[in-house]
Protein backbone atom coordinates (compact mmCIF):
# COMPACT_ATOMS: atom_id res chain seq x y z
CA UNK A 1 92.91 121.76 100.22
CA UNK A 2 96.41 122.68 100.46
CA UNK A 3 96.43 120.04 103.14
CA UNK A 4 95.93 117.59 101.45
CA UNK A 5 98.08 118.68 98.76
CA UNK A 6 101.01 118.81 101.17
CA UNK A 7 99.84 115.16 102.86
CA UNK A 8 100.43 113.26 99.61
CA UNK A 9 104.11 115.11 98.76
CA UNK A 10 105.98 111.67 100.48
CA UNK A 11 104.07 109.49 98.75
CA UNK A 12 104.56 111.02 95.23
CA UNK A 13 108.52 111.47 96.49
CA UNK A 14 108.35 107.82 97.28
CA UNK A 15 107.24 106.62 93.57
CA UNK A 16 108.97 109.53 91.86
CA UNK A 17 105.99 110.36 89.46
CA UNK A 18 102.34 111.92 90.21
CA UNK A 19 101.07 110.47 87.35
CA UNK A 20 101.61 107.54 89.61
CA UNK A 21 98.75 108.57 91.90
CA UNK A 22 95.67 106.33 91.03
CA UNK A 23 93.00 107.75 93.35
CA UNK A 24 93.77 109.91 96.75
CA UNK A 25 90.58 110.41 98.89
CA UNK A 26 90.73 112.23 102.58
CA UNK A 27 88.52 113.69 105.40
CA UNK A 28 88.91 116.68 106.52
CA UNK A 29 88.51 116.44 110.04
CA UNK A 30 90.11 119.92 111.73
CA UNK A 31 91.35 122.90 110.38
CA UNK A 32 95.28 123.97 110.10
CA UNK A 33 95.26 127.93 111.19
CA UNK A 34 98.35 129.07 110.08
CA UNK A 35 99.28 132.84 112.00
CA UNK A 36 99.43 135.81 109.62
CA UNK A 37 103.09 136.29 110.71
CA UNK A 38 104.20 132.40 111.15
CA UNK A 39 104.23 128.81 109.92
CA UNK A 40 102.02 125.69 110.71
CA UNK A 41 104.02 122.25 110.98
CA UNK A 42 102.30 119.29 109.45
CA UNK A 43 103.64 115.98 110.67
CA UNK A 44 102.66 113.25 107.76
CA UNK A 45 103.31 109.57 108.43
CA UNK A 46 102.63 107.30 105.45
CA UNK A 47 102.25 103.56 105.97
CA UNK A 48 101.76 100.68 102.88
CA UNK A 49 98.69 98.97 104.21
CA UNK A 50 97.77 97.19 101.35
CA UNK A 51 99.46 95.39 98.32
CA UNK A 52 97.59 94.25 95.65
CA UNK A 53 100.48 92.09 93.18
CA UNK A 54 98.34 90.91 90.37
CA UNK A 55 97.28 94.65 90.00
CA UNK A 56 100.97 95.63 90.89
CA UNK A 57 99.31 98.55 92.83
CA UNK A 58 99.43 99.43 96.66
CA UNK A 59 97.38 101.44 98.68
CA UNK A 60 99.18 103.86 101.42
CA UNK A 61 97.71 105.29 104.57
CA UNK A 62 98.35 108.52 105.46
CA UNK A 63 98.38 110.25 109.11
CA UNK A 64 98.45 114.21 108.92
CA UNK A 65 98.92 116.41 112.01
CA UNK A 66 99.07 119.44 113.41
CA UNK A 67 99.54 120.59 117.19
CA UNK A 68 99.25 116.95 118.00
CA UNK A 69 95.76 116.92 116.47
CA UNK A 70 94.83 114.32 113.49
CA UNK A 71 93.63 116.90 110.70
CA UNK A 72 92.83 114.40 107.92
CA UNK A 73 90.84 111.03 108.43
CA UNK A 74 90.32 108.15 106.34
CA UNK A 75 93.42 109.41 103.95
CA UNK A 76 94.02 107.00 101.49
CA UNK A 77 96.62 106.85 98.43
CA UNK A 78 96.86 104.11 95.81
CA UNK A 79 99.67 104.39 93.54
CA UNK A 80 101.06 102.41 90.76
CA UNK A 81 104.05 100.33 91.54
């Protein structure tokens, strides 16, 4: 869970506002082990790949990974623009 909490940080940067976040869905498709005396490094990439203008809403794709493995699938964020 704190995955996911971490994924979604850009996009709520982005818009400035959680209350911003309309829906946020993910898989969880491999586990982040983080070492008892260490860090894990999440790489997040967040894409627009939808816009929907009459609704004035957007829907961003998010890619979340760590040691070159895709942890989260189908992560999805819509947000009010």
């Amino acid at each position: 869970m704190l995955t996911m909490g971490l994924a979604v940080q850009p996009v709520i940067d982005w818009v400035q506002d959680s209350a911003r976040i309309l829906d946020y869905g993910v898989r969880f498709t491999k586990p982040v082990v983080v070492p008892a005396s260490g860090f894990a490094t999440l790489t997040v990439t967040a894409t627009v790949a939808q816009l929907d203008e009459e609704g004035n809403k957007a829907r961003v794709d998010l890619t979340c990974s760590f040691e070159e493995n895709n942890v989260l699938g189908k992560a999805q964020v819509w947000v009010q623009l």
